[in-house]
C-alpha atoms as a PDB file:
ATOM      1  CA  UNK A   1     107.885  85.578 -74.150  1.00  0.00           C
ATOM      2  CA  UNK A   2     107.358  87.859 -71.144  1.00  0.00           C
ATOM      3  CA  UNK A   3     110.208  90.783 -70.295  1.00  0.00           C
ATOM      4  CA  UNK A   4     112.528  89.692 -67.630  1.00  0.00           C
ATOM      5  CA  UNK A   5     113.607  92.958 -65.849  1.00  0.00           C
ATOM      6  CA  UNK A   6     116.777  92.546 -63.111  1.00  0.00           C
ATOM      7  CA  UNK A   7     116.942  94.156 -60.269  1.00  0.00           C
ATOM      8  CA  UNK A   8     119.121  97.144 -61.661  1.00  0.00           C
ATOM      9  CA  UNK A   9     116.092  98.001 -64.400  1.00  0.00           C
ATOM     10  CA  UNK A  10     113.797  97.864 -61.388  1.00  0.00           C
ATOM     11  CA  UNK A  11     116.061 100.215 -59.442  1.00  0.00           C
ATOM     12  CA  UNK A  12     116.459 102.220 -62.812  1.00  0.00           C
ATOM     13  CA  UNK A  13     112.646 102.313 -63.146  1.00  0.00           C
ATOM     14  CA  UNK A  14     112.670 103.372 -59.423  1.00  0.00           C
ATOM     15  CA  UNK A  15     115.323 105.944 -59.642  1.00  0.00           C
ATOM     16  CA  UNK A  16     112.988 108.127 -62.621  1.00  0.00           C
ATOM     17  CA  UNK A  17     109.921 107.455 -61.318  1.00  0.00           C
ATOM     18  CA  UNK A  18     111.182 109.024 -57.667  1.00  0.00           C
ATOM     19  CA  UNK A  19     113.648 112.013 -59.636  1.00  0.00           C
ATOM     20  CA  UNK A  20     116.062 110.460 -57.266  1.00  0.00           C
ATOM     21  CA  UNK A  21     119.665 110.114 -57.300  1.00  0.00           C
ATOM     22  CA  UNK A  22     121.856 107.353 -55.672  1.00  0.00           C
ATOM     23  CA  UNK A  23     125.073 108.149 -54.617  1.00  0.00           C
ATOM     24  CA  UNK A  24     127.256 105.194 -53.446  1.00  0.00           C
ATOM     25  CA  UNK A  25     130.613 105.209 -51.421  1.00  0.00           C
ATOM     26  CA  UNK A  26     134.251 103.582 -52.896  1.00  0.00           C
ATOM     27  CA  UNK A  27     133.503 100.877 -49.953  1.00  0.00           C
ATOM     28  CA  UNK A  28     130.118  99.866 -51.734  1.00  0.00           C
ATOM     29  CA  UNK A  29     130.129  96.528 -53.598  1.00  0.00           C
ATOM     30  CA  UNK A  30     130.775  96.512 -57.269  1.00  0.00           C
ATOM     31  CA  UNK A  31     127.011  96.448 -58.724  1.00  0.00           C
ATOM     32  CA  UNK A  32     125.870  98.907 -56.654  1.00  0.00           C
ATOM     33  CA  UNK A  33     128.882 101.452 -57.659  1.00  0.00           C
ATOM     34  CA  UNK A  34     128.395 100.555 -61.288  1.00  0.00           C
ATOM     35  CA  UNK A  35     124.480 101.688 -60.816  1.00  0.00           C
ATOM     36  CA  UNK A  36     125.116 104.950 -58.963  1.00  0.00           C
ATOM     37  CA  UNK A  37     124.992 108.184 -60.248  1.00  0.00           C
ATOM     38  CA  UNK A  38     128.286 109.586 -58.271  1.00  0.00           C
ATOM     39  CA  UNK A  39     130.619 107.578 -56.610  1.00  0.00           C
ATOM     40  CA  UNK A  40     132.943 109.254 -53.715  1.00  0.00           C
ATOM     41  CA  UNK A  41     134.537 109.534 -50.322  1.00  0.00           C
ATOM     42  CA  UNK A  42     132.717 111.265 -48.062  1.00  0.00           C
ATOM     43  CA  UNK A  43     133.166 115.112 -48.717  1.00  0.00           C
ATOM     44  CA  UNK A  44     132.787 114.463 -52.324  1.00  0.00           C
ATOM     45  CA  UNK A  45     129.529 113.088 -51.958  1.00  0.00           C
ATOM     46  CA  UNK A  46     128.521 115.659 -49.231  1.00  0.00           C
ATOM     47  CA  UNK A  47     129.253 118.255 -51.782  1.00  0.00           C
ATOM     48  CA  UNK A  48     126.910 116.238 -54.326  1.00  0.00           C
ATOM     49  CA  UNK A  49     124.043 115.430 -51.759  1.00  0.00           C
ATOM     50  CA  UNK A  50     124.366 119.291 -51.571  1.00  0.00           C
ATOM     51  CA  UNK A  51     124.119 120.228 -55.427  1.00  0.00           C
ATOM     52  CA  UNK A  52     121.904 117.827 -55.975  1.00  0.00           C
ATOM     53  CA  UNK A  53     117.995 119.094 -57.413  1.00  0.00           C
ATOM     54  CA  UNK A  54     115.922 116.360 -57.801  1.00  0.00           C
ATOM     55  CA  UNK A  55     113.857 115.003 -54.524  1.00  0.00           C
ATOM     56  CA  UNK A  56     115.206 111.977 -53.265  1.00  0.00           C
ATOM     57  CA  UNK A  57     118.360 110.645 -52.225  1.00  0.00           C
ATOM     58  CA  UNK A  58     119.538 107.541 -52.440  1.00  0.00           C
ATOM     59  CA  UNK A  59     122.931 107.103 -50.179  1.00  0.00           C
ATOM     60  CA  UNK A  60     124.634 103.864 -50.288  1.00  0.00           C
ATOM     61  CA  UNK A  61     127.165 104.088 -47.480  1.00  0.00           C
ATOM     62  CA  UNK A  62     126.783 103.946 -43.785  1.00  0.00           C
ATOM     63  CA  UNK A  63     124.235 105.974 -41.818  1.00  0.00           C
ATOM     64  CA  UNK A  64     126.217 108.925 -40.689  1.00  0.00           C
ATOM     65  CA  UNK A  65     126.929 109.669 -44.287  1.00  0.00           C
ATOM     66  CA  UNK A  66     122.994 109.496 -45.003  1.00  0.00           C
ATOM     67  CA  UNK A  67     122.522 111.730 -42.177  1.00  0.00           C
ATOM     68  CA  UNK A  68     124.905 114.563 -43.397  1.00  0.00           C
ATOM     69  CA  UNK A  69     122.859 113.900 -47.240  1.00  0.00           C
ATOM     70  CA  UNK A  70     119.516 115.193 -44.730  1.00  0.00           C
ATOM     71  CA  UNK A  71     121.385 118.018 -43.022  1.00  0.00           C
ATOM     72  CA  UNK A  72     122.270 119.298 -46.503  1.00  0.00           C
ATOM     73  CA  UNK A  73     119.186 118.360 -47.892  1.00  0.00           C
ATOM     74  CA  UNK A  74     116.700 118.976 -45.275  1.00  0.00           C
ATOM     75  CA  UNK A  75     113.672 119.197 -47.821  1.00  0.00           C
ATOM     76  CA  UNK A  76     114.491 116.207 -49.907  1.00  0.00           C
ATOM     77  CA  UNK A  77     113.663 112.998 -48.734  1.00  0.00           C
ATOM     78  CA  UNK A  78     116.900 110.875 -47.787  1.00  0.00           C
ATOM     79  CA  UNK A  79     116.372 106.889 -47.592  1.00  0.00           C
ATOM     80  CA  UNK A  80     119.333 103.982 -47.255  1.00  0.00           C
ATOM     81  CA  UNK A  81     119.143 100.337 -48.473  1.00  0.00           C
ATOM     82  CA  UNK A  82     120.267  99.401 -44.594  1.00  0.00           C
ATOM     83  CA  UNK A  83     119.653 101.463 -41.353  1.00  0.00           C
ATOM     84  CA  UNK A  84     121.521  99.227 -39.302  1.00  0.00           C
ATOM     85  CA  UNK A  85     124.691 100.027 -41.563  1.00  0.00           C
ATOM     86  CA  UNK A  86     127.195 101.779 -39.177  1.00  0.00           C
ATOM     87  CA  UNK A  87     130.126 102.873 -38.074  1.00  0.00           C
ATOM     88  CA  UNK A  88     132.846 101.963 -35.074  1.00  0.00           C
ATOM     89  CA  UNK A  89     133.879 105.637 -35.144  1.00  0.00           C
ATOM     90  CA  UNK A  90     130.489 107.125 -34.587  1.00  0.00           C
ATOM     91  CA  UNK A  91     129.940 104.591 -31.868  1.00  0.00           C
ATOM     92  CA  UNK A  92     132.894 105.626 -29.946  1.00  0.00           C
ATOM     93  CA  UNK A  93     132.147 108.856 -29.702  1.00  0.00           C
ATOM     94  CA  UNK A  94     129.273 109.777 -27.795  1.00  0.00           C
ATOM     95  CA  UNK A  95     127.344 113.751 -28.193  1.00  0.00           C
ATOM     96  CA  UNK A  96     127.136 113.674 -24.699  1.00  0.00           C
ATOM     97  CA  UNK A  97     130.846 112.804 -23.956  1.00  0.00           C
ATOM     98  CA  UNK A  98     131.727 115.441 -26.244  1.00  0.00           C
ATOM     99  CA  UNK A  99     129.383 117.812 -24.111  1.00  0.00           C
ATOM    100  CA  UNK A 100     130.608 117.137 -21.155  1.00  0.00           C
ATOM    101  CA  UNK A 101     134.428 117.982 -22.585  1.00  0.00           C
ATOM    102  CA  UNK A 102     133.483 121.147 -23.795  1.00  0.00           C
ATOM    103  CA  UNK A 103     131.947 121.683 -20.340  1.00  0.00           C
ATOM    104  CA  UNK A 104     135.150 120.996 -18.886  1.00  0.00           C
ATOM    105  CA  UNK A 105     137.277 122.994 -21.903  1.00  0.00           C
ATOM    106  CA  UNK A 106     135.369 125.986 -23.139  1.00  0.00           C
ATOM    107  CA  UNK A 107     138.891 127.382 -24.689  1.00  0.00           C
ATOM    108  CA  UNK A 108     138.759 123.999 -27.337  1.00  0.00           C
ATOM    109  CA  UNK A 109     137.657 124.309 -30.683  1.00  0.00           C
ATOM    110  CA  UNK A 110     136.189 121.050 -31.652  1.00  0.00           C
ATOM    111  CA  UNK A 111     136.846 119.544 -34.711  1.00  0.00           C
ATOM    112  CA  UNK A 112     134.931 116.394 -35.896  1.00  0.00           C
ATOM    113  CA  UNK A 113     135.658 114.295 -38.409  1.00  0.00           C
ATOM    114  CA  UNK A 114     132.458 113.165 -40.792  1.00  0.00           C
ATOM    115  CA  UNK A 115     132.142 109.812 -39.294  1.00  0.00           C
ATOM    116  CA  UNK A 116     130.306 111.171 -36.058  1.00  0.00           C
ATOM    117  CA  UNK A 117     126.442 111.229 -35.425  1.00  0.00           C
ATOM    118  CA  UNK A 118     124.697 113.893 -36.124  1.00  0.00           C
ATOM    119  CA  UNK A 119     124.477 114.893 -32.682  1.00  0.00           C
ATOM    120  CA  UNK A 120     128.316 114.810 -32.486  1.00  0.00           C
ATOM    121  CA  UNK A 121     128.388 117.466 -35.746  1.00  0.00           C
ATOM    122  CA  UNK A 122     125.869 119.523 -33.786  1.00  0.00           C
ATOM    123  CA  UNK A 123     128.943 119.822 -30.618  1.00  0.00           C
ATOM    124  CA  UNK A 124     131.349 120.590 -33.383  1.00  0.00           C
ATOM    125  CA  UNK A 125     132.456 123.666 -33.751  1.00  0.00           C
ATOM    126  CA  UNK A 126     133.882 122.431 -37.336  1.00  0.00           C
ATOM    127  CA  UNK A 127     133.756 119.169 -39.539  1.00  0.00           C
ATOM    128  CA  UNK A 128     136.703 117.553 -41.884  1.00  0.00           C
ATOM    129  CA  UNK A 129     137.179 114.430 -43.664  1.00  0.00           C
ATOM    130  CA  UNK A 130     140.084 112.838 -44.106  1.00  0.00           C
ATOM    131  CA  UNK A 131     140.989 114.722 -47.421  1.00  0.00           C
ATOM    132  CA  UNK A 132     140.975 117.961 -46.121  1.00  0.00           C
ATOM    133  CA  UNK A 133     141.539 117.412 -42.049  1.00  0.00           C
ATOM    134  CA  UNK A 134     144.800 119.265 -42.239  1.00  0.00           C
ATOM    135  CA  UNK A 135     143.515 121.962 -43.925  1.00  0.00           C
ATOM    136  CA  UNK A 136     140.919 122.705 -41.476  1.00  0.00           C
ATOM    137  CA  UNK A 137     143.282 122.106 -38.402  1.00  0.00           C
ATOM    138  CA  UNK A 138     145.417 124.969 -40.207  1.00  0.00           C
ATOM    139  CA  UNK A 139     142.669 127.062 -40.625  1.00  0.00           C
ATOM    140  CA  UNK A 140     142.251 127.314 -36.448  1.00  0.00           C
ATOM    141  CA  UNK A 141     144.356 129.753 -35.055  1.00  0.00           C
ATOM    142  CA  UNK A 142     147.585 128.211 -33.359  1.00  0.00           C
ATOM    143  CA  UNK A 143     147.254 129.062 -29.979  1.00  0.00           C
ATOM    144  CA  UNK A 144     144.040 127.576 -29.226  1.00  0.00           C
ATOM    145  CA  UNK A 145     143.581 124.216 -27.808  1.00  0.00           C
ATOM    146  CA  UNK A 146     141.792 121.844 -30.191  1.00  0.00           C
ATOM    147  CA  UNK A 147     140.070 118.531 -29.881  1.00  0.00           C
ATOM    148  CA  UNK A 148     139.875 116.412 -32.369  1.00  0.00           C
ATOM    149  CA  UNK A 149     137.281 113.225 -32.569  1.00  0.00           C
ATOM    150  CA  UNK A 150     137.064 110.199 -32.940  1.00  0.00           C
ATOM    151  CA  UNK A 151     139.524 108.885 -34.947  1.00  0.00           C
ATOM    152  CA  UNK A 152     143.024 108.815 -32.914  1.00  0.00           C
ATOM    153  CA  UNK A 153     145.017 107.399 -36.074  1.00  0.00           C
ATOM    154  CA  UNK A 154     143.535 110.383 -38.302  1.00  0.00           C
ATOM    155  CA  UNK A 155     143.433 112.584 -35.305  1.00  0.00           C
ATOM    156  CA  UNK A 156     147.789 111.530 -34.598  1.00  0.00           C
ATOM    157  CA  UNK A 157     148.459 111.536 -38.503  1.00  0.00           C
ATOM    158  CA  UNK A 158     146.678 115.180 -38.543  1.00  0.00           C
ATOM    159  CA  UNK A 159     149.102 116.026 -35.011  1.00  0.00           C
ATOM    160  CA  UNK A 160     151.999 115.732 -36.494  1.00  0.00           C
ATOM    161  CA  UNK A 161     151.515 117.044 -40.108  1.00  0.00           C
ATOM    162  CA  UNK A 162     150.500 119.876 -38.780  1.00  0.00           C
ATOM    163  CA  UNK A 163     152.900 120.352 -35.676  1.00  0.00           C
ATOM    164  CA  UNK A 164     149.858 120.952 -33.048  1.00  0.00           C
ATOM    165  CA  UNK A 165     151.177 119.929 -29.184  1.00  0.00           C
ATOM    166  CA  UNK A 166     147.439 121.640 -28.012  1.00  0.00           C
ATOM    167  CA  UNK A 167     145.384 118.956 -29.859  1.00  0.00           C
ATOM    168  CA  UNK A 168     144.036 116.658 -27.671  1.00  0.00           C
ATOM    169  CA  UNK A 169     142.919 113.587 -29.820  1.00  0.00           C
ATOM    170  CA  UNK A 170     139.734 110.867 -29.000  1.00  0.00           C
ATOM    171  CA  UNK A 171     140.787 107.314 -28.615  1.00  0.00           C
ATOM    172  CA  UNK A 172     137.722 106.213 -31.546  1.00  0.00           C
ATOM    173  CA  UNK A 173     139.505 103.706 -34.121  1.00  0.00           C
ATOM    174  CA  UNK A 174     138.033 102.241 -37.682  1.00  0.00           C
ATOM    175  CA  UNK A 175     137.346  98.710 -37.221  1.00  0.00           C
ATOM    176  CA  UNK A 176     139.125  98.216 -40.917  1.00  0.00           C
ATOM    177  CA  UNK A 177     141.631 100.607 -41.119  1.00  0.00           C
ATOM    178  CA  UNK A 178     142.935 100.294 -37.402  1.00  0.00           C
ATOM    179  CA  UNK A 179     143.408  96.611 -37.455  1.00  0.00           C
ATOM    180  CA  UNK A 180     145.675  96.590 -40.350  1.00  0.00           C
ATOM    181  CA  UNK A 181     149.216  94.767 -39.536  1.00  0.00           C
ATOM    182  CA  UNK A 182     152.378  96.411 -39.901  1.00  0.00           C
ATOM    183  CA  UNK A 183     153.841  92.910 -39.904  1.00  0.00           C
ATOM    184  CA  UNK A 184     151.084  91.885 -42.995  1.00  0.00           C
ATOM    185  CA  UNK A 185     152.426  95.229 -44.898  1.00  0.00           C
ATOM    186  CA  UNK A 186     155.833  93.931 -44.555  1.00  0.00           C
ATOM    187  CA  UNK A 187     155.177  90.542 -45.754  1.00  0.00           C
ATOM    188  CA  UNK A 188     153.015  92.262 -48.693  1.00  0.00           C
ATOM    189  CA  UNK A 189     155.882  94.719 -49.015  1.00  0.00           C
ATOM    190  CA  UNK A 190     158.476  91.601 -49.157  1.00  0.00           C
ATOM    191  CA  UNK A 191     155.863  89.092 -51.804  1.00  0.00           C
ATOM    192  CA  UNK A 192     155.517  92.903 -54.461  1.00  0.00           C
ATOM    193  CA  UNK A 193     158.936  94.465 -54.146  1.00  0.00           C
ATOM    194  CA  UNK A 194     158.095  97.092 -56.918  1.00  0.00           C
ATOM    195  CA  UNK A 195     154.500  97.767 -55.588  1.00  0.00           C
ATOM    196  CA  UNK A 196     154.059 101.278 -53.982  1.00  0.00           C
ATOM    197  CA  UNK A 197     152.251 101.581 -50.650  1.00  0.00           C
ATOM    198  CA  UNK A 198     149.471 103.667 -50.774  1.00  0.00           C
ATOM    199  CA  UNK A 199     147.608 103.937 -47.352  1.00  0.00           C
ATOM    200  CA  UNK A 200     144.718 105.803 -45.671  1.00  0.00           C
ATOM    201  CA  UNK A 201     145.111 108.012 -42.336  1.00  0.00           C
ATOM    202  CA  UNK A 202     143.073 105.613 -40.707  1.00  0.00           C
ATOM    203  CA  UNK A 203     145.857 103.125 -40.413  1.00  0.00           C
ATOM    204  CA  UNK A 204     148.240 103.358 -37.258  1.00  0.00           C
ATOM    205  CA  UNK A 205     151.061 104.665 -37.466  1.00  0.00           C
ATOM    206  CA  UNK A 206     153.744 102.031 -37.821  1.00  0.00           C
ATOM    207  CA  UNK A 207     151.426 101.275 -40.924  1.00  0.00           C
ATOM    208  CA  UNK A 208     152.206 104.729 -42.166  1.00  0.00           C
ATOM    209  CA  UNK A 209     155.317 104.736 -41.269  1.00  0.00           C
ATOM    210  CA  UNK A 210     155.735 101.839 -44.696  1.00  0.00           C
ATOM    211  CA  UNK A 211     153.597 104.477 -46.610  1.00  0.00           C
ATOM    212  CA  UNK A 212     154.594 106.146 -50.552  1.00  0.00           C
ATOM    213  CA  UNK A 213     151.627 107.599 -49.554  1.00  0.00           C
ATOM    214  CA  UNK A 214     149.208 108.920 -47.482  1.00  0.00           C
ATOM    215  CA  UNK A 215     145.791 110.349 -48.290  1.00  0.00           C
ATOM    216  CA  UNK A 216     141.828 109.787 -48.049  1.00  0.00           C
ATOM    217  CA  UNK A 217     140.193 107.069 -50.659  1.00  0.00           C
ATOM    218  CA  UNK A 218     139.672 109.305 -53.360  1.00  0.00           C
ATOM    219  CA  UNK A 219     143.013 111.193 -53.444  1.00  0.00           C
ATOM    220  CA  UNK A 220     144.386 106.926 -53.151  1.00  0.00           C
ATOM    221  CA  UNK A 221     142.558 106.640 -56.292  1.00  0.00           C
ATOM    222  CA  UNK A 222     143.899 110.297 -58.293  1.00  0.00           C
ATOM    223  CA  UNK A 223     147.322 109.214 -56.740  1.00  0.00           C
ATOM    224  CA  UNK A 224     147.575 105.387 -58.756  1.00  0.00           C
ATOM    225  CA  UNK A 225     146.206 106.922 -61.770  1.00  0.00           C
ATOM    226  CA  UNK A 226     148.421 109.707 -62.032  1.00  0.00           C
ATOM    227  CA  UNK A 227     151.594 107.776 -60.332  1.00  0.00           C
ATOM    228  CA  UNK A 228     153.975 106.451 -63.295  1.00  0.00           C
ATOM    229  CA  UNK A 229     154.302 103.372 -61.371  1.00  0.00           C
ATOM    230  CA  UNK A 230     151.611 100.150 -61.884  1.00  0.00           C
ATOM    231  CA  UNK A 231     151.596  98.243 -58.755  1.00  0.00           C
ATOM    232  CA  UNK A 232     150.164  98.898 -55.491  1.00  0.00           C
ATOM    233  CA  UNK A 233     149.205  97.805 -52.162  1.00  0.00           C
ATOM    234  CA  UNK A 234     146.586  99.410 -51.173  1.00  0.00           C
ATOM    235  CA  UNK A 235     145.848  99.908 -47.462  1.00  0.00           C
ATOM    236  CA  UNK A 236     142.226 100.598 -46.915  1.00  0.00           C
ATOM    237  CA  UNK A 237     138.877  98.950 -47.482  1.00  0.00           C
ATOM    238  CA  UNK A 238     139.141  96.931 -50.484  1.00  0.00           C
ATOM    239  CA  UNK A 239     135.872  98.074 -51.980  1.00  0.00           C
ATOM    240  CA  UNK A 240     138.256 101.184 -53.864  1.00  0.00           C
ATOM    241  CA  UNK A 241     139.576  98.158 -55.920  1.00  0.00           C
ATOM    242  CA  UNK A 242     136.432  98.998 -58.415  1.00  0.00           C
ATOM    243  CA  UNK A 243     137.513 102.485 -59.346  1.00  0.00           C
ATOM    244  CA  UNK A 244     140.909 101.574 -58.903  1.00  0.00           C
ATOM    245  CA  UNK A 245     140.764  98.798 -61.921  1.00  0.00           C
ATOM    246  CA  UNK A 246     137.915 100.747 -63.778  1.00  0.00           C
ATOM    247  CA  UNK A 247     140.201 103.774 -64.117  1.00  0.00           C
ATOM    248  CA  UNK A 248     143.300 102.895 -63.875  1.00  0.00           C
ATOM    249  CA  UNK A 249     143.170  99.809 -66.497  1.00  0.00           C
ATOM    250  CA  UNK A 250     146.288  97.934 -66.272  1.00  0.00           C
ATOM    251  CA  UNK A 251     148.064  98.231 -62.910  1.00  0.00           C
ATOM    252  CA  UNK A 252     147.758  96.560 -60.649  1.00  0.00           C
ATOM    253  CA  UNK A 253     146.571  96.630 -57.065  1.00  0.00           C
ATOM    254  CA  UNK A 254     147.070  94.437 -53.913  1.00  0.00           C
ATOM    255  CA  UNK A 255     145.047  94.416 -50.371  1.00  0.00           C
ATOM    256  CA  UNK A 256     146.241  93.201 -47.283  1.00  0.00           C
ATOM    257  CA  UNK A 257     144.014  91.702 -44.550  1.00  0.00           C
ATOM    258  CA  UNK A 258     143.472  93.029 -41.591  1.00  0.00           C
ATOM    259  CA  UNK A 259     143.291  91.203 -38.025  1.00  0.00           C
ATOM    260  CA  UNK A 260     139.708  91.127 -37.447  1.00  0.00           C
ATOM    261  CA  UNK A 261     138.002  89.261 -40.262  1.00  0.00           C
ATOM    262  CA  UNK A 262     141.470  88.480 -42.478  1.00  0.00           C
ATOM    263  CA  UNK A 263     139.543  90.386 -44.840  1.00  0.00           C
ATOM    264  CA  UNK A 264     139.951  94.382 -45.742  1.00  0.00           C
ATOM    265  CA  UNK A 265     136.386  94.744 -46.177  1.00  0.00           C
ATOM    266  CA  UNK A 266     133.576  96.742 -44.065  1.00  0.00           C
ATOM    267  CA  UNK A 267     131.163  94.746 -42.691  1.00  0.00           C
ATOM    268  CA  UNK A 268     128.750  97.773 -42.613  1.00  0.00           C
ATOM    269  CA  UNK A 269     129.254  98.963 -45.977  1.00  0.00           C
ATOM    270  CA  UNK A 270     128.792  95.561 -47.285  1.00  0.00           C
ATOM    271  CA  UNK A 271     125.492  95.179 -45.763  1.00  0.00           C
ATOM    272  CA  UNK A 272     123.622  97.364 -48.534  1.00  0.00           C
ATOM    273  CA  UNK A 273     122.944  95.054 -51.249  1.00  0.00           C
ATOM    274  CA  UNK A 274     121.036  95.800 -54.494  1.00  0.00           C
ATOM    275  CA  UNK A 275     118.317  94.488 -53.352  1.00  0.00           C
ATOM    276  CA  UNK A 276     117.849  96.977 -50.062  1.00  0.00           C
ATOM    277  CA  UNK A 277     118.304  99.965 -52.371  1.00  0.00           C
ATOM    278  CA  UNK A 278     115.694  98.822 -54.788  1.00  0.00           C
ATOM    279  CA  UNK A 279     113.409  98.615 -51.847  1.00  0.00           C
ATOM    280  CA  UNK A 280     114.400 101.888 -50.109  1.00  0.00           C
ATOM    281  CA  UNK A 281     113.569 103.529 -53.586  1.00  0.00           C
ATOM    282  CA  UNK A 282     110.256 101.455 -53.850  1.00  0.00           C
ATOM    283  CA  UNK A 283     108.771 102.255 -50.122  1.00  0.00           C
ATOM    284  CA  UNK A 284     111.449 105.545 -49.164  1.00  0.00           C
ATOM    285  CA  UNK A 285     111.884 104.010 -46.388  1.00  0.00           C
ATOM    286  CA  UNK A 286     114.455 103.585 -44.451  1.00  0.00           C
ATOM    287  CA  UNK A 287     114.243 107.210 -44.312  1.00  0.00           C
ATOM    288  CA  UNK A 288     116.235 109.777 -42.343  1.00  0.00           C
ATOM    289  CA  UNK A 289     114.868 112.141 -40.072  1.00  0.00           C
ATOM    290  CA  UNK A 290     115.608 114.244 -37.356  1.00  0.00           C
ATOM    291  CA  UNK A 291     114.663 117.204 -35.617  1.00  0.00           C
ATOM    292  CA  UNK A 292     114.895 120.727 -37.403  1.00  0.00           C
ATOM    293  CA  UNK A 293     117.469 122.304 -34.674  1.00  0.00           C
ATOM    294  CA  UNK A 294     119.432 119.461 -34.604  1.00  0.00           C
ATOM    295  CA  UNK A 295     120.124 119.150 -38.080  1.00  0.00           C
ATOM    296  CA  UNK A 296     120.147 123.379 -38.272  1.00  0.00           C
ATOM    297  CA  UNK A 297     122.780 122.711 -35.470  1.00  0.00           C
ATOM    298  CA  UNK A 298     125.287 120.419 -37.234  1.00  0.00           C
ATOM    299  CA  UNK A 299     124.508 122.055 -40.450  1.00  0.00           C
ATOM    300  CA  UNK A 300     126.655 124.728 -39.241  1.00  0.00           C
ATOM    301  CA  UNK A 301     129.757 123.149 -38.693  1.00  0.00           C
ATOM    302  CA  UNK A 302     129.780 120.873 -42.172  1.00  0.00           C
ATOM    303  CA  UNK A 303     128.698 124.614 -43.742  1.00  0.00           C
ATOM    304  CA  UNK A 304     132.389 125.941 -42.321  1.00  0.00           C
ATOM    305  CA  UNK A 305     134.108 122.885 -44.043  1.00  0.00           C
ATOM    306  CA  UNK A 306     132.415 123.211 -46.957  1.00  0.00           C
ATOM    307  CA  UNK A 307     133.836 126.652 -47.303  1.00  0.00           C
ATOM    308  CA  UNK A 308     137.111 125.961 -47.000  1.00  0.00           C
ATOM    309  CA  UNK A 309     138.820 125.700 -50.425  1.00  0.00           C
END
């Protein structure tokens, strides 16, 4: 009888024959995690698009992410299953707003969070995700003015852990993260009375206001496995629930919906399917590309967050 081969030996076959490498975000469905070759938030997986030696990457995620894979990378050939995966944040928060602010406030020290365009990075004077945004708002001197895009839960949350009254913050909100109920935390809070609430910076405020905890997905993840308690609710997109359960066997976890699809799921994460990345590995395309001083232009400002330790 003839060899049936799935579609993760095709994208296995793929993956040697290119030397390539597919990293996949916590949002990611399950069977395209359990293929990858790193699995991360989004400065983890910067750092391995950056240490990475063979020449192609494969980035399961959303486009900016693929993008800052290319900056890094600017010799390798980046491709995604879907180019049409994006991001509410990056599309409220236009390069030539940003521009046009700095115009207006040469004193500011911009400070972008990952989810921005590229062309947003390259009006940044520095980049942070939301594992080490703190850090890098501590790391600008305190008497100068900074603003901080898009996100206005992260860019609040990051306000007043840090104490900064010269931070002026963009209005940009996650479609997930920024549509998650209080009143459905409550309820959840109420249903699990021994759960822990775990919750990203994403979330608005009176949603971190119910918090145990607060951090990006991967220190969520570090934080349940280490925690001596087992239950959870977990307040961000419910694509974490894979590492979650694969490494912390045992507890157990909880996700509340949000308002907008009474889901906690990304609808742009979720459009890469296994069968898009065996296809971007079979034709490289979709591939990423942009100019050489634009991406020499935001490499600078990832570089500086990169540095930070």
């Amino acid at each position: 009888m003839p060899v049936v081969h799935s579609i993760a030996d095709e994208i296995d076959d793929l993956r040697r024959e290119r030397n390539a490498v597919i990293l996949a975000h916590h949002y990611q469905e399950s069977e395209i995690q359990e293929l990858a070759d790193a699995i991360g938030d989004s400065l983890e997986l910067a750092r391995k698009a950056k240490e990475f030696e063979g020449q192609v990457i494969a980035f399961c995620g959303v486009w900016f992410m693929a993008e800052t894979a290319k900056i890094l990378n600017p010799s390798r050939t980046v491709v995604v299953p879907d180019k049409d995966a994006g991001c509410s944040l990056v599309d409220s928060c236009r390069a030539e707003d940003v521009r046009a602010f700095r115009e207006r406030n040469p004193e500011h020290v911009v400070v972008s969070y990952i989810n921005t365009s590229a062309a947003v990075k390259a009006e940044s004077d520095i980049i942070c995700t939301s594992r080490n945004a703190v850090q890098v708002v501590n790391s600008i001197p305190a008497d100068k003015p900074i603003l901080f895009t898009p996100d206005v839960n992260l860019g609040n949350y990051v306000k007043k852990q840090t104490g900064r009254e010269n931070m002026t913050v963009w209005q940009g909100a996650c479609i997930v993260h920024a549509t998650f109920p209080a009143r459905r935390l409550i309820r959840a809070k109420s249903e699990h009375p021994n759960a822990r609430v775990v919750a990203h910076p994403e979330c608005p405020a009176d949603v971190l206001a119910h918090a145990d905890f607060i951090g990006s997905t991967t220190a969520i993840i570090e934080h349940c496995i280490a925690s001596p308690h087992d239950e959870f609710i977990v307040m961000t997109e419910s694509g974490v629930s894979h590492s979650l359960e694969r490494r912390a066997p045992g507890k157990r976890f909880w996700f509340v919906a949000n308002e907008n699809c009474n889901c906690s799921e990304c609808p742009y994460m979720k459009m890469n399917t296994l069968e898009k990345l065996r296809d971007c590995l079979r034709d490289l395309r979709p591939s990423v590309e942009m100019p050489p001083d634009l991406m020499e232009r935001a490499r600078l400002p990832i570089e500086r967050m990169l540095a930070l330790r």
